[in-house]
N, C-alpha and C. Protein backbone atom coordinates (compact mmCIF):
# COMPACT_ATOMS: atom_id res chain seq x y z
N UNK A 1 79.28 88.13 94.73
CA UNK A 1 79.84 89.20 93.94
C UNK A 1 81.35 89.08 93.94
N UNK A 2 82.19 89.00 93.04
CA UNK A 2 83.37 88.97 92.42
C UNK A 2 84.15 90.08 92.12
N UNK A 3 83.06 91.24 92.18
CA UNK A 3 84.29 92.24 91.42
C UNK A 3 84.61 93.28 92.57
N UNK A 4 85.26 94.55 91.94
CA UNK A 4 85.79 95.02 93.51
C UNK A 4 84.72 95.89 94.09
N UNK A 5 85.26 96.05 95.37
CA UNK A 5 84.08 96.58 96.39
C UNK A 5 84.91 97.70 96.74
N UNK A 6 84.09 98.89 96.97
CA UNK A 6 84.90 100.11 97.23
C UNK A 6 83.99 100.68 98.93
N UNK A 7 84.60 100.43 99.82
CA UNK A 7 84.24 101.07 100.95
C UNK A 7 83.93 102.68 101.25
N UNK A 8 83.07 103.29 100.97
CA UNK A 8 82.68 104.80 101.25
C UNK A 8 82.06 104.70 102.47
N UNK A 9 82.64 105.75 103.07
CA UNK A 9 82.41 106.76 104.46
C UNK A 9 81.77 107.65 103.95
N UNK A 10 80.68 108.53 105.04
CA UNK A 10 79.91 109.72 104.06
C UNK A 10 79.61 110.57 105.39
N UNK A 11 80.55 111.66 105.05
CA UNK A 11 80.47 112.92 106.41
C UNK A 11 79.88 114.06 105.83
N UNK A 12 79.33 114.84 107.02
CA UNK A 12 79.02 116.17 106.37
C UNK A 12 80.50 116.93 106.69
N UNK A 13 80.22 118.24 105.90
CA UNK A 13 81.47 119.64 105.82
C UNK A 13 80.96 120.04 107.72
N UNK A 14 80.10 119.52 108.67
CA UNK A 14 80.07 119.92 109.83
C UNK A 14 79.89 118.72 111.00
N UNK A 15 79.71 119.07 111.81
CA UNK A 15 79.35 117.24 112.72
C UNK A 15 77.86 118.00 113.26
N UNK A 16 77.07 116.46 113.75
CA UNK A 16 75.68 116.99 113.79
C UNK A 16 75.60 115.74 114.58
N UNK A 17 74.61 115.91 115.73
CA UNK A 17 74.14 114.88 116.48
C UNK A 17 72.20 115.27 117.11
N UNK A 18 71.67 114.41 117.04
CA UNK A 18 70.30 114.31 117.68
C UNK A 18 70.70 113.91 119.20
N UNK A 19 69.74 114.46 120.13
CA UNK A 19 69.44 114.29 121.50
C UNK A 19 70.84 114.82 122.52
N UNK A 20 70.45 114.34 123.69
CA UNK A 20 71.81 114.30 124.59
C UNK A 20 72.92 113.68 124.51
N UNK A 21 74.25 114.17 125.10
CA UNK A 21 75.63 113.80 125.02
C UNK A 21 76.44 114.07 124.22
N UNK A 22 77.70 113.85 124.29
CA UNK A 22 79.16 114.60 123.97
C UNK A 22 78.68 114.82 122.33
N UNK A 23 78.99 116.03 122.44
CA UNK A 23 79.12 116.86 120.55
C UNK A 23 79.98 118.09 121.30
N UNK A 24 81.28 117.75 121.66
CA UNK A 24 82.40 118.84 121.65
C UNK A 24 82.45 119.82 121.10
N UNK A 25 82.19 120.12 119.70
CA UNK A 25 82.56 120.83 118.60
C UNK A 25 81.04 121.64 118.60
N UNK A 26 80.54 121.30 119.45
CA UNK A 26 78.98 122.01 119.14
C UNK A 26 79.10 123.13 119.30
N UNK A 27 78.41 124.26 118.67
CA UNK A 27 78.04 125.62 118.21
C UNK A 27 76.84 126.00 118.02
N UNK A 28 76.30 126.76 119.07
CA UNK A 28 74.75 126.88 119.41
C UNK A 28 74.54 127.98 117.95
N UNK A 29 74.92 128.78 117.39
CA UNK A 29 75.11 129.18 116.55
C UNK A 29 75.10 128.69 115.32
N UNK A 30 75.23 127.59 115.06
CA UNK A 30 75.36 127.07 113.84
C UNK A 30 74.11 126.39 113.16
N UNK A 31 73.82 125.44 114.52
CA UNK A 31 71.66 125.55 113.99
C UNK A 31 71.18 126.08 113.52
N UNK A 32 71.20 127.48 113.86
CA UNK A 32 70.36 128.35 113.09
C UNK A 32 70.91 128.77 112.32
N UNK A 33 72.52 128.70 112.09
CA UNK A 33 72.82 129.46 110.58
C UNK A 33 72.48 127.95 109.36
N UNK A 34 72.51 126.85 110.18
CA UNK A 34 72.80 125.83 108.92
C UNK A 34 71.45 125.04 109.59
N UNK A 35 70.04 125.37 109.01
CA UNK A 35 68.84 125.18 109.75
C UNK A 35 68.88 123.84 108.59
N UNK A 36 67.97 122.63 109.26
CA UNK A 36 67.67 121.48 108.18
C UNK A 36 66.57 121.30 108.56
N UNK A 37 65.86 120.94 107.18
CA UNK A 37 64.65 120.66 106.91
C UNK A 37 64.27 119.24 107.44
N UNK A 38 64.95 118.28 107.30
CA UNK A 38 64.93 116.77 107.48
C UNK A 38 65.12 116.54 108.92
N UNK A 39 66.15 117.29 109.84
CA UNK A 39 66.22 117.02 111.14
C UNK A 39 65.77 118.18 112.10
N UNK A 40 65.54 118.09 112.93
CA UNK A 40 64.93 118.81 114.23
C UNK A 40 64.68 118.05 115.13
N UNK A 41 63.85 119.05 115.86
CA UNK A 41 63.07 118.76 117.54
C UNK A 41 62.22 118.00 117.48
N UNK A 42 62.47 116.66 118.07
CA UNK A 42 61.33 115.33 117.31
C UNK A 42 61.02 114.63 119.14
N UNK A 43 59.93 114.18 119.74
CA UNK A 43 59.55 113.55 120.85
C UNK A 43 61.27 112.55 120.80
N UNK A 44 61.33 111.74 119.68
CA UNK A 44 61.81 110.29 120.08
C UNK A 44 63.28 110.82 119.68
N UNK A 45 63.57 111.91 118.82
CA UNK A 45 65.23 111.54 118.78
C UNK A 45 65.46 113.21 119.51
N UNK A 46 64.62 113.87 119.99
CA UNK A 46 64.83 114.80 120.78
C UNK A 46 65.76 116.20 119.80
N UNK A 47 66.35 117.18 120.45
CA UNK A 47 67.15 117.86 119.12
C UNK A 47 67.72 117.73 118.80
N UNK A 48 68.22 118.66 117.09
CA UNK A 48 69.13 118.64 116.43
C UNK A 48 70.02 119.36 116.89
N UNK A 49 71.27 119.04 116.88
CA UNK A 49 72.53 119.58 117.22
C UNK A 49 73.83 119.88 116.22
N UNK A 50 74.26 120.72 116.25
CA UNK A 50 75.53 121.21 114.85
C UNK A 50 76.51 121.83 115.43
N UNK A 51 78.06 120.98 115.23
CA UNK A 51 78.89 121.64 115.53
C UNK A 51 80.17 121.59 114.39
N UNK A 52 81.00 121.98 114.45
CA UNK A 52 82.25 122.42 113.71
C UNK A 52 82.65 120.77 112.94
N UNK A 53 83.02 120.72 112.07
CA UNK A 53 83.32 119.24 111.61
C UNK A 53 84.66 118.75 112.62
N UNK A 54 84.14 117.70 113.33
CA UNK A 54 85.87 117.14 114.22
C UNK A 54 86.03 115.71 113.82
N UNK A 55 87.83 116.28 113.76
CA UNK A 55 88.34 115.53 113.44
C UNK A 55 88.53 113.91 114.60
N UNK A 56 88.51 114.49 115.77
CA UNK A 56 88.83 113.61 116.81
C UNK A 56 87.68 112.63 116.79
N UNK A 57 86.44 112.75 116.35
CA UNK A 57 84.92 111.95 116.29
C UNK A 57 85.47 111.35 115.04
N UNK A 58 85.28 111.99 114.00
CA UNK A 58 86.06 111.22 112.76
C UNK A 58 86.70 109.83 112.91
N UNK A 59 88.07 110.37 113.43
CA UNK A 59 88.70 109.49 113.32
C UNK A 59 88.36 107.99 114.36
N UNK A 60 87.73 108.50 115.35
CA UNK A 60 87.18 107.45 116.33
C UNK A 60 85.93 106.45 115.09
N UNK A 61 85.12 107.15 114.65
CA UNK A 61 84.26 106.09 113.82
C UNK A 61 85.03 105.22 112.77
N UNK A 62 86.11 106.07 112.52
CA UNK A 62 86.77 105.20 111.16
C UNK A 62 87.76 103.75 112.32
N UNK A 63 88.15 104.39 113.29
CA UNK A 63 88.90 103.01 114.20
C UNK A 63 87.42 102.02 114.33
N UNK A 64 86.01 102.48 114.55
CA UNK A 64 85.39 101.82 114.29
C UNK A 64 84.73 100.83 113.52
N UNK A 65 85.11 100.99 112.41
CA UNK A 65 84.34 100.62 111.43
C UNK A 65 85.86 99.82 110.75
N UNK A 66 87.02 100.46 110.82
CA UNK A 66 87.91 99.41 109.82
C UNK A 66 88.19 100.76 108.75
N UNK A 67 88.87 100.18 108.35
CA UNK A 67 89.63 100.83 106.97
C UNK A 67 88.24 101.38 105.48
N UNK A 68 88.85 102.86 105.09
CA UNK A 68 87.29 103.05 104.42
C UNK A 68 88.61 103.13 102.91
N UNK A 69 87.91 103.33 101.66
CA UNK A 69 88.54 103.27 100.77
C UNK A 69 88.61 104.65 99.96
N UNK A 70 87.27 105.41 100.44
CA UNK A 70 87.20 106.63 99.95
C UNK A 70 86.01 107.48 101.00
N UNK A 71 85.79 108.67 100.58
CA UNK A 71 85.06 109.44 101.61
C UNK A 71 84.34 110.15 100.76
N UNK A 72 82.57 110.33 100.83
CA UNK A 72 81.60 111.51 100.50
C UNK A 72 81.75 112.13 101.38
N UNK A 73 81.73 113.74 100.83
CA UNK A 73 81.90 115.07 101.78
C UNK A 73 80.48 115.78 101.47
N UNK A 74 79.91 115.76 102.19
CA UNK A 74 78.55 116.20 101.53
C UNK A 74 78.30 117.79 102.61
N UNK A 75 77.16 118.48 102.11
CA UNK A 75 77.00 119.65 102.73
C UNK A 75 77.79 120.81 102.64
N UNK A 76 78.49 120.92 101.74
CA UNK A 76 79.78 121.92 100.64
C UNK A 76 78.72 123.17 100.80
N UNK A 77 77.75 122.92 100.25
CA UNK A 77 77.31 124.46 100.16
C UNK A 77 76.39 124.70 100.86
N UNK A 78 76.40 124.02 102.26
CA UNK A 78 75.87 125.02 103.89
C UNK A 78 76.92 125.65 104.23
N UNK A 79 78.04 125.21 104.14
CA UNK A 79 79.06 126.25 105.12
C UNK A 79 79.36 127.36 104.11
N UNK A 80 79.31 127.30 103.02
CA UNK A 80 79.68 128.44 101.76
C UNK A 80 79.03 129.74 102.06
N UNK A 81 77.59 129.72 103.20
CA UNK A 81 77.07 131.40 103.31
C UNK A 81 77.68 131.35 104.87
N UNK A 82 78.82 130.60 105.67
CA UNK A 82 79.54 131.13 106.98
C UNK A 82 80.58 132.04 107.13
N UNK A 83 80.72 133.27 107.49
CA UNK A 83 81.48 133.76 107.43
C UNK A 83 83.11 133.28 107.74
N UNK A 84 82.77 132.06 108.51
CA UNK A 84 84.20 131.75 109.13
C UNK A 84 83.54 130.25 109.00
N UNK A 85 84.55 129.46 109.13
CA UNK A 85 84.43 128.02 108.93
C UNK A 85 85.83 127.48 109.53
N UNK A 86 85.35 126.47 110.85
CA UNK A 86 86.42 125.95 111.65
C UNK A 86 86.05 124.37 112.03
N UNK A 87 87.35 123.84 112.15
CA UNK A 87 87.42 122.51 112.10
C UNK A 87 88.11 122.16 113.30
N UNK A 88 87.87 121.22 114.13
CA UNK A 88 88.22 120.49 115.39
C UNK A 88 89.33 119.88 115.23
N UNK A 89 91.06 119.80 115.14
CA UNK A 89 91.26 118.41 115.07
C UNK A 89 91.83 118.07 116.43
N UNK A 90 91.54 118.56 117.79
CA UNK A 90 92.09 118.03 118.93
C UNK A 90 91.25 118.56 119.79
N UNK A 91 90.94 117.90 121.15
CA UNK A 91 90.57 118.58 122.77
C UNK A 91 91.27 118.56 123.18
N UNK A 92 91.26 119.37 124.47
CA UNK A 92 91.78 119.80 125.69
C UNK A 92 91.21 118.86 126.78
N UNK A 93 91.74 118.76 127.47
CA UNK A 93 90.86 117.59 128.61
C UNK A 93 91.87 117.44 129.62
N UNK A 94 91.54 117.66 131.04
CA UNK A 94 92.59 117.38 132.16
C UNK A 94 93.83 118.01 131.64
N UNK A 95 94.13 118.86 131.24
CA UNK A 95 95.36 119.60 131.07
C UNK A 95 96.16 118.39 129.73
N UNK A 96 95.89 118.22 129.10
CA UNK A 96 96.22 117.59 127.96
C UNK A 96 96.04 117.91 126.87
N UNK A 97 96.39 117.51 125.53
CA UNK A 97 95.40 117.78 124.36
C UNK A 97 95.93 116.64 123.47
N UNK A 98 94.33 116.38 123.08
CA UNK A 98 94.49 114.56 122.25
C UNK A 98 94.22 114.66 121.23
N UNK A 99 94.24 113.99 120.70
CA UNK A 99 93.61 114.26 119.08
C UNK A 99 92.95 112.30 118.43
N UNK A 100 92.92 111.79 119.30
CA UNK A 100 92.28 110.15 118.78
C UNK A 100 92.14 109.40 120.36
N UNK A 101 90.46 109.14 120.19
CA UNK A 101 90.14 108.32 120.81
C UNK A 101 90.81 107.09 121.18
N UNK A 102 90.32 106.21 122.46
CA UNK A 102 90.94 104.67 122.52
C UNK A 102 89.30 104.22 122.27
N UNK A 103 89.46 102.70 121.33
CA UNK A 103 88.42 102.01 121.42
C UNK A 103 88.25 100.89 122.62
N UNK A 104 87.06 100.45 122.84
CA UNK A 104 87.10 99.94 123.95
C UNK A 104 88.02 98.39 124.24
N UNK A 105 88.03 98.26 124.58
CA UNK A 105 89.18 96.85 124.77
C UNK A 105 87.83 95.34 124.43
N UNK A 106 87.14 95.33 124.75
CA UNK A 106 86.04 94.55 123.58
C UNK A 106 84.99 94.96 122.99
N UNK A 107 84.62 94.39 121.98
CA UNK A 107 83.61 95.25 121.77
C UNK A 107 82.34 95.15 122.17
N UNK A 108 81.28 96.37 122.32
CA UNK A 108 80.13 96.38 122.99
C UNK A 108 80.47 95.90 124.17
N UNK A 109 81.57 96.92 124.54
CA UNK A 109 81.77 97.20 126.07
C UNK A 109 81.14 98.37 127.11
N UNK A 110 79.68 98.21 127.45
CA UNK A 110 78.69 99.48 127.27
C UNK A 110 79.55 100.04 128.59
N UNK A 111 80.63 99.32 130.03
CA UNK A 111 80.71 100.48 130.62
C UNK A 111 81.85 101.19 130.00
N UNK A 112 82.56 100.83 129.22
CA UNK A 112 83.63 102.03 128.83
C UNK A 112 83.10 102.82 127.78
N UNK A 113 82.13 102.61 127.38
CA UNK A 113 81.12 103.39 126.56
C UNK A 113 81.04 104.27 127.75
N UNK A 114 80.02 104.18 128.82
CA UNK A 114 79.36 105.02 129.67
C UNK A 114 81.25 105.96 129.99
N UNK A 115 81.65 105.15 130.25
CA UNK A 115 83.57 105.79 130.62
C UNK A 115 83.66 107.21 129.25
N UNK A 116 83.83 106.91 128.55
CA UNK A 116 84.14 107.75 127.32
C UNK A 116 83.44 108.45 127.23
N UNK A 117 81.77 108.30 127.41
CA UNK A 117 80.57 109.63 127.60
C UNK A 117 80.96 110.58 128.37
N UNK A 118 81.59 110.22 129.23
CA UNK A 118 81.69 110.88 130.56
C UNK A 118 83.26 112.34 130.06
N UNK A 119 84.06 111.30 129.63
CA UNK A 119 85.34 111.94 129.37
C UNK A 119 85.08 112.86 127.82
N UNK A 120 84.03 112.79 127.16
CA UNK A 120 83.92 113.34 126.33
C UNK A 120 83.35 114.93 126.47
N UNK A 121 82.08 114.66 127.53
CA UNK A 121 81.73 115.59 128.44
C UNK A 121 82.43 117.15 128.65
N UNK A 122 84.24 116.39 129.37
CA UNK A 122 84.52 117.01 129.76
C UNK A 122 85.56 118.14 129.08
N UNK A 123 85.62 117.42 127.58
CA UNK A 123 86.48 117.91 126.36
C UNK A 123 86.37 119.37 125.61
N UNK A 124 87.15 120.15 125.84
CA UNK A 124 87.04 121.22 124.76
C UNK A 124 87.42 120.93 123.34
N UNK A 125 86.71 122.02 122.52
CA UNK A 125 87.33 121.38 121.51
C UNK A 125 88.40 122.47 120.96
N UNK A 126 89.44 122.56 120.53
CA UNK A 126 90.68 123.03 119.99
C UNK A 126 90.08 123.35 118.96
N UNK A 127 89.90 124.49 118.11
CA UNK A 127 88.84 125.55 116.83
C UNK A 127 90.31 125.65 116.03
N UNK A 128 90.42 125.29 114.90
CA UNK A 128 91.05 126.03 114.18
C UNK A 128 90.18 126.82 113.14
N UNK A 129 90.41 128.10 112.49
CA UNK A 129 89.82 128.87 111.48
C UNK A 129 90.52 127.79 110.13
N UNK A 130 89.81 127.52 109.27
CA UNK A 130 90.87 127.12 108.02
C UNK A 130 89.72 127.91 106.66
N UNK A 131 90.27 127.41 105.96
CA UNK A 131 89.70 127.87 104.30
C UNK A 131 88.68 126.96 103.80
N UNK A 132 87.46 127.25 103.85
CA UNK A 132 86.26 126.35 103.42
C UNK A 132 86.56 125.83 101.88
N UNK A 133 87.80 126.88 101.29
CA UNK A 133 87.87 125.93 99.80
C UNK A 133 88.78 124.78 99.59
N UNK A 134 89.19 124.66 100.63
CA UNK A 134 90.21 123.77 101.13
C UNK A 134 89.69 122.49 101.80
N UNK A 135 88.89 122.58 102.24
CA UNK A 135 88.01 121.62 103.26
C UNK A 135 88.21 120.46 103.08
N UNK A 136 87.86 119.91 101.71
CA UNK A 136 88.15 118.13 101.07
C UNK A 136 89.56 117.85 101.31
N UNK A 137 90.24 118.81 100.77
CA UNK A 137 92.21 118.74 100.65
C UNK A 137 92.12 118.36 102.24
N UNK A 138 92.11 119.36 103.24
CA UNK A 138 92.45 119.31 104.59
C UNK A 138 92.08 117.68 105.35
N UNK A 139 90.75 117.40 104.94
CA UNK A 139 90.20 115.92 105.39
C UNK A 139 90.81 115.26 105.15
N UNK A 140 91.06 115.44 103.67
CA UNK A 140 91.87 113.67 103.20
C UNK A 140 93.02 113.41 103.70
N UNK A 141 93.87 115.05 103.53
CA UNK A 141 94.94 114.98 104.26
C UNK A 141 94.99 114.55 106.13
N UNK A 142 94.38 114.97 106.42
CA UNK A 142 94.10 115.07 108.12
C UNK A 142 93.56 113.18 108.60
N UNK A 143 92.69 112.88 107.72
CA UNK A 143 92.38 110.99 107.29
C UNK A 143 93.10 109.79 106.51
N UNK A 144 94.32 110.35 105.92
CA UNK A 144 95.07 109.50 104.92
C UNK A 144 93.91 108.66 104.21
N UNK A 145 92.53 109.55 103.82
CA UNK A 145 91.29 108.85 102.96
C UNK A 145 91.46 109.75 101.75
N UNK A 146 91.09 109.69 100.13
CA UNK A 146 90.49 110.33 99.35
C UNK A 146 89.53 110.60 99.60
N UNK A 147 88.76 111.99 99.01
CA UNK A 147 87.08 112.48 99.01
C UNK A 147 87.21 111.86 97.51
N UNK A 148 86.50 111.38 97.43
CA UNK A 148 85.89 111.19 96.02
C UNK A 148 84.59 111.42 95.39
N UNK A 149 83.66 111.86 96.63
CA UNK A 149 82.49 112.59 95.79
C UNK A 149 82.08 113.88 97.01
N UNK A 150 82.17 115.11 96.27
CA UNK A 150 81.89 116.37 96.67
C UNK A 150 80.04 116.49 96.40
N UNK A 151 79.57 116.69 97.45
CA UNK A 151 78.38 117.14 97.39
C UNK A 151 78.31 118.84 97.73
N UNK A 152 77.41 119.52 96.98
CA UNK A 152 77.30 121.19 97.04
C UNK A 152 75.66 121.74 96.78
N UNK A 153 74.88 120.22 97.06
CA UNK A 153 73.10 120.53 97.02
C UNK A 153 72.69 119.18 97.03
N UNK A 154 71.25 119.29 97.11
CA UNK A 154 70.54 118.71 97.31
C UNK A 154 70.08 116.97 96.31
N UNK A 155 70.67 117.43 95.23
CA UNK A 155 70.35 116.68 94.04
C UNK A 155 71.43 116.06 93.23
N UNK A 156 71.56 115.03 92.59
CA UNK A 156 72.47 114.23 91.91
C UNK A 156 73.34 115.31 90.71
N UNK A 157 73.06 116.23 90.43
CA UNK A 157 73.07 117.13 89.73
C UNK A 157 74.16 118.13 90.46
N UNK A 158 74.05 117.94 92.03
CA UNK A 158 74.82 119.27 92.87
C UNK A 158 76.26 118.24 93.20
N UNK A 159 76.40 117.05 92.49
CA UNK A 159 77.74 116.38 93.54
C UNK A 159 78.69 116.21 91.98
N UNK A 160 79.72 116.27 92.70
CA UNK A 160 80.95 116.15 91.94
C UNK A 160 81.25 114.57 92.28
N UNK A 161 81.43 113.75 91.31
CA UNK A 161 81.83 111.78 91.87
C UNK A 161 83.09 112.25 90.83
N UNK A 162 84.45 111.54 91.64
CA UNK A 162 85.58 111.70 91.17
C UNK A 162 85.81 110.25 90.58
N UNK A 163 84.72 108.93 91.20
CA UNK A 163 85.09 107.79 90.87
C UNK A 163 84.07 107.47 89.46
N UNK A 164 83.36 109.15 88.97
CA UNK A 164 82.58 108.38 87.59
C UNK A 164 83.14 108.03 86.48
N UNK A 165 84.59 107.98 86.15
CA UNK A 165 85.20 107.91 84.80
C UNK A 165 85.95 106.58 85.68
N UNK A 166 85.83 105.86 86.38
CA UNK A 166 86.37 104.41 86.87
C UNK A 166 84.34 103.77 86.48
N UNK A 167 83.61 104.21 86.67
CA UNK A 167 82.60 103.13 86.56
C UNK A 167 82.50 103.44 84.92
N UNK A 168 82.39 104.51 84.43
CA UNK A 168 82.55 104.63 82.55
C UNK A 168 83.05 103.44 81.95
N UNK A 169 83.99 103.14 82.74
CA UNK A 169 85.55 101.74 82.14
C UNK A 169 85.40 100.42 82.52
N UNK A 170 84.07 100.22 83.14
CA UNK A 170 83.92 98.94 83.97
C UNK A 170 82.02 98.27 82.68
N UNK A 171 82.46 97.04 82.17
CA UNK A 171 82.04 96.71 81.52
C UNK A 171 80.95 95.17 81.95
């Protein structure tokens, strides 16, 4: 393939993890306000978990993965029935407060993996209140990424793609 390749990242408007270990931002509260049909209490991936969208996890997957070119924001209209809507962008930890992970010094380095489980553990997460209509603005800004496709349901029909008048022009 020859022509250009556009790298998309695809987060929800919250952070969400299955089974045990660090979800900082978690909010026992928020499960049940933002219940999903697709994930739950399963033998093999154990429960679903929902916490505040963080920025500090964020940005650790994107040091992971390399440079993204644009970002899906999907799940726009679960947080739309929360009365309040808050976003992570730092912990507290040992009398500090960080805001970006270190990656490990090689990769599939499982004990500084087990190292970072541990220190993640011990992390609060720093809540800011912000404006749920703001949410995409705040990310991109907070990621130096564009959102370029807003999801607000379930169906091709519920997302906003900012990159459909670039594929219109591509022949």
């Amino acid at each position: 393939f020859y022509g250009k390749v556009t790298r998309l990242g695809i987060t929800r408007a919250y952070t969400t993890r299955h089974g045990a270990g660090p979800l900082p931002s978690e909010d026992g509260t928020l499960a049940s306000a933002l219940p999903d049909q697709r994930n739950g209490d399963h033998p093999w991936a154990q429960s679903f978990r929902v916490g505040w969208l963080d920025l500090v996890l964020l940005r650790y997957a994107l040091d992971v993965v390399g440079a993204l070119d644009a970002l899906a924001l999907t799940c726009l209209d679960r947080i739309a029935a929360l009365a309040d809507v808050f976003m992570c962008r730092s912990y507290r930890v040992d009398n500090q407060q960080i805001s970006r992970l270190k990656l490990a010094p090689q990769p599939q380095d499982l004990a500084y993996q087990e190292q970072l489980t541990h220190y993640l553990l011990r992390c609060q997460p720093l809540l800011e209140h912000i404006d749920r209509a703001y949410l995409p603005e705040l990310l991109a800004a907070e990621l130096g990424i564009p959102i370029v496709i807003r999801s607000y349901g379930p169906t091709a029909a519920d997302k906003i793609d900012m990159l459909a008048a670039t594929y219109e022009h591509v022949s």
